[in-house]
C-alpha atoms as a PDB file:
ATOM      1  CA  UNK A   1     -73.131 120.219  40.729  1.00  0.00           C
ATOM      2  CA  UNK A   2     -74.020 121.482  44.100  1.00  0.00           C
ATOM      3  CA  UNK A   3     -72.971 125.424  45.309  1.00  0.00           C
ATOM      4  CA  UNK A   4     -69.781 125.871  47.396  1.00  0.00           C
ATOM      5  CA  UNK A   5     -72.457 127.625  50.006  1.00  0.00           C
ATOM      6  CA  UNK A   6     -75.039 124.510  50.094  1.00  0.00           C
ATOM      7  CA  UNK A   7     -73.202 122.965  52.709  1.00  0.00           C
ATOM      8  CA  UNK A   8     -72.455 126.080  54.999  1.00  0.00           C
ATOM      9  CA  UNK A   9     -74.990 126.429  57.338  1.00  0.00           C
ATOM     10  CA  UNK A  10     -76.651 129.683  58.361  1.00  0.00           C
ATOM     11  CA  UNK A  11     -75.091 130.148  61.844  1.00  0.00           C
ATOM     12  CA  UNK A  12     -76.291 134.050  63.140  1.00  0.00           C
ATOM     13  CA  UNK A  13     -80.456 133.259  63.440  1.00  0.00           C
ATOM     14  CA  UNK A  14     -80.805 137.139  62.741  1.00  0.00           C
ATOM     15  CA  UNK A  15     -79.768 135.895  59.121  1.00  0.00           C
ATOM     16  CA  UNK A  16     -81.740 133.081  58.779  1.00  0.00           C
ATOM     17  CA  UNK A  17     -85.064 133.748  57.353  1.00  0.00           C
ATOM     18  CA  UNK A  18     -86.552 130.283  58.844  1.00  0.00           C
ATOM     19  CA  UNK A  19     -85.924 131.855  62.825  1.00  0.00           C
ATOM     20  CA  UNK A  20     -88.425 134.132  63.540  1.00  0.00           C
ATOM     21  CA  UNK A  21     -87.364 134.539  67.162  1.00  0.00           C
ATOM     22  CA  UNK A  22     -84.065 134.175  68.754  1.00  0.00           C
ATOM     23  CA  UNK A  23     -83.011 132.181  71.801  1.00  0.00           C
ATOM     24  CA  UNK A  24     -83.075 135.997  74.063  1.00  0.00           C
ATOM     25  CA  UNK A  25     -86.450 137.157  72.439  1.00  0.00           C
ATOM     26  CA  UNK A  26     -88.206 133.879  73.613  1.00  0.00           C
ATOM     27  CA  UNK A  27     -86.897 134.622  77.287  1.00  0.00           C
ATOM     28  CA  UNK A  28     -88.333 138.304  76.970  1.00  0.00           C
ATOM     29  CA  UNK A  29     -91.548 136.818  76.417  1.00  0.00           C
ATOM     30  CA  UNK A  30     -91.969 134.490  78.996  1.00  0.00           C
ATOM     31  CA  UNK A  31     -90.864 137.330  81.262  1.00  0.00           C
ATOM     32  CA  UNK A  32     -93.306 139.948  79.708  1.00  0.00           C
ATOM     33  CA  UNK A  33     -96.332 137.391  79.625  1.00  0.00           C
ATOM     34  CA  UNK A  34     -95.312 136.643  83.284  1.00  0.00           C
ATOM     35  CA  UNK A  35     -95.813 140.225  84.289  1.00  0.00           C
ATOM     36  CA  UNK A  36     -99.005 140.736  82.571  1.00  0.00           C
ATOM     37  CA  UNK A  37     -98.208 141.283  78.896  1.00  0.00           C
ATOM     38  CA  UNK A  38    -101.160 139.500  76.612  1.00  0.00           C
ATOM     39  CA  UNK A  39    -100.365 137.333  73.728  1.00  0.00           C
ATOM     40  CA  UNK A  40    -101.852 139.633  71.137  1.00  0.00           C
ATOM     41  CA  UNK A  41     -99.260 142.496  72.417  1.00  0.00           C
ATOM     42  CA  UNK A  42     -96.426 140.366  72.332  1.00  0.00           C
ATOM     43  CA  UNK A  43     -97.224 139.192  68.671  1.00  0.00           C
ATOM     44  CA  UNK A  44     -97.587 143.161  68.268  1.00  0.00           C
ATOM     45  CA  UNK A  45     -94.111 143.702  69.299  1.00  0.00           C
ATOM     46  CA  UNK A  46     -91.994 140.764  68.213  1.00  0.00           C
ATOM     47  CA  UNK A  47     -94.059 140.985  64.756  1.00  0.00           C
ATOM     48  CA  UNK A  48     -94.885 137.213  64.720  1.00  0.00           C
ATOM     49  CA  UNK A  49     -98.310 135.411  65.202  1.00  0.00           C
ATOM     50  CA  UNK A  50     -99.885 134.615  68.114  1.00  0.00           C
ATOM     51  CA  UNK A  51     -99.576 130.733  67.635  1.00  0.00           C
ATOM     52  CA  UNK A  52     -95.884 131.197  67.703  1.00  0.00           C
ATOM     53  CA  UNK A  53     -96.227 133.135  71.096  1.00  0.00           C
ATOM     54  CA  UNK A  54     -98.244 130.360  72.439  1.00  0.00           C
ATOM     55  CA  UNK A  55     -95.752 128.108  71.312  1.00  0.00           C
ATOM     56  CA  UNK A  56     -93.091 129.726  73.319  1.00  0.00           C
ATOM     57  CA  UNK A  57     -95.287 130.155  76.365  1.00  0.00           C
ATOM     58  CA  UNK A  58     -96.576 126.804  76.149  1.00  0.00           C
ATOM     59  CA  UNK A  59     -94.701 123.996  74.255  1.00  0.00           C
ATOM     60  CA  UNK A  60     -96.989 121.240  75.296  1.00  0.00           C
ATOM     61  CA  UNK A  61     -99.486 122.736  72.801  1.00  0.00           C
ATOM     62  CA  UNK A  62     -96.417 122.943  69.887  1.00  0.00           C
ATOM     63  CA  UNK A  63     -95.588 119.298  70.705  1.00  0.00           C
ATOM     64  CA  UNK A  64     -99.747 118.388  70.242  1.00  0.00           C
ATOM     65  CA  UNK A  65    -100.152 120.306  67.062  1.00  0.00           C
ATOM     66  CA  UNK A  66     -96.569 118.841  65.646  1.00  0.00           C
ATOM     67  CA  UNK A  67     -98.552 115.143  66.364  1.00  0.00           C
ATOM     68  CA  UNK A  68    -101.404 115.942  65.046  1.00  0.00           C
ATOM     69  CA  UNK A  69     -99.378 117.339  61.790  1.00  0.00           C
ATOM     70  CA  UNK A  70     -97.762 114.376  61.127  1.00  0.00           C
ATOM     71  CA  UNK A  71    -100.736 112.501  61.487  1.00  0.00           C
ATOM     72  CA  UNK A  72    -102.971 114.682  58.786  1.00  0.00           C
ATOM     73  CA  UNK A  73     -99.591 114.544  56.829  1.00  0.00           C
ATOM     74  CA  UNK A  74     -99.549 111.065  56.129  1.00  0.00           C
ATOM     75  CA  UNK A  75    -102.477 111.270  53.497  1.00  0.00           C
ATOM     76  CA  UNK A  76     -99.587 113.669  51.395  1.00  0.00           C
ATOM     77  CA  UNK A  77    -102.746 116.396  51.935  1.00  0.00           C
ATOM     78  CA  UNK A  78     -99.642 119.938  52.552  1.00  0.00           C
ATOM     79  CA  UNK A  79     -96.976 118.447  50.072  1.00  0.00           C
ATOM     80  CA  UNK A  80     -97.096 120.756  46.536  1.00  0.00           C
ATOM     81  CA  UNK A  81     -93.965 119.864  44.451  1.00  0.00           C
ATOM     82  CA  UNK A  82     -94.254 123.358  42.743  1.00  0.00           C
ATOM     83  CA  UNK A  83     -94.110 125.197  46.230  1.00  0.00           C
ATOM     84  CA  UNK A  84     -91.289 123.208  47.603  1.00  0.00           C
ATOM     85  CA  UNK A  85     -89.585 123.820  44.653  1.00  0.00           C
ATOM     86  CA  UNK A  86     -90.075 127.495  45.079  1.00  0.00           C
ATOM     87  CA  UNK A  87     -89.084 127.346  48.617  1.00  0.00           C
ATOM     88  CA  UNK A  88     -85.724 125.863  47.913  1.00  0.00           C
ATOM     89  CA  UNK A  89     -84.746 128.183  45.257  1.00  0.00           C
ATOM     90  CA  UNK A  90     -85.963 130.885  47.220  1.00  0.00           C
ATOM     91  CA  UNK A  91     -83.733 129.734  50.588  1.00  0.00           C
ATOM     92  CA  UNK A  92     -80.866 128.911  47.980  1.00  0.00           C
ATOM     93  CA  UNK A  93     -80.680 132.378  46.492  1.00  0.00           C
ATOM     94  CA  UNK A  94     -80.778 133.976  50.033  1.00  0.00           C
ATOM     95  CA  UNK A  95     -77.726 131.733  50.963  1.00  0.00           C
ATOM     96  CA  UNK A  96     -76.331 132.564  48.066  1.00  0.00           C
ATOM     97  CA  UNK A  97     -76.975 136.366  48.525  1.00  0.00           C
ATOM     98  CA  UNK A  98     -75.184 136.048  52.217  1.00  0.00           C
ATOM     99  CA  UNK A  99     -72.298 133.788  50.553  1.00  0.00           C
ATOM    100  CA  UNK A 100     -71.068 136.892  48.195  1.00  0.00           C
ATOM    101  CA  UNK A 101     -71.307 139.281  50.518  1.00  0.00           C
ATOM    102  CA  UNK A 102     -69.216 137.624  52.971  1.00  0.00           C
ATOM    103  CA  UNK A 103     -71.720 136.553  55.394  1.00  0.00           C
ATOM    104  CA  UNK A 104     -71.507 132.972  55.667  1.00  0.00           C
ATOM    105  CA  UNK A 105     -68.055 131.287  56.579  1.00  0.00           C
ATOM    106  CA  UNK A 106     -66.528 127.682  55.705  1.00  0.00           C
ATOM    107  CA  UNK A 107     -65.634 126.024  59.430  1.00  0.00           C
ATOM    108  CA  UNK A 108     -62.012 126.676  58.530  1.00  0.00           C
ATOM    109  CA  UNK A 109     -61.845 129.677  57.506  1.00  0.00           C
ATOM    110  CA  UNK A 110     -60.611 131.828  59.731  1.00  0.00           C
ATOM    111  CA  UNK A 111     -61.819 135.324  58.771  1.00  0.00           C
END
């Protein structure tokens, strides 16, 4: 029987361990790289790699390596049962974590 929690989603991205930069960090890089700020610095400060800078700064090369991806995906070469499995329970204990201590909210509750 599934959680109460497995169907509330993870609304604040500063809770969500999946975002690794919000919607006003993004913008603060484009503006930084745009007045001279490298890529390496800006992975530096935001604490992320430099392929997800260059994804922000350039999402044609995201939208290449997402094809290419799906087409080295198709021979099942980056699916391990055991990991996923790990990765679920892992995600489902952190909801479950923000769940008890209030975080996460049904859509009618009103708190």
């Amino acid at each position: 029987m599934p959680y109460k929690f497995d169907d509330v989603p993870i609304n604040n991205p500063k809770l969500d361990k999946r975002v690794k930069l919000t919607d006003e960090d993004k913008l603060s890089i484009v503006e930084d790289h745009k007045a001279g700020a490298s890529i390496h610095s800006l992975a530096k400060k935001y604490k992320v790699s430099r392929r997800t800078i260059q994804f922000t700064l350039f999402p044609d090369r995201k939208e290449k390596a997402k094809e290419m991806f799906a087409e080295r995906q198709k021979d099942g070469r980056y699916y391990d049962k055991d990991k996923h499995k790990e990765y679920v329970k892992s995600h489902r204990d952190h909801k479950k974590d923000l769940w008890n201590k209030g975080l996460l909210k049904e859509d009618g509750d009103s708190k």
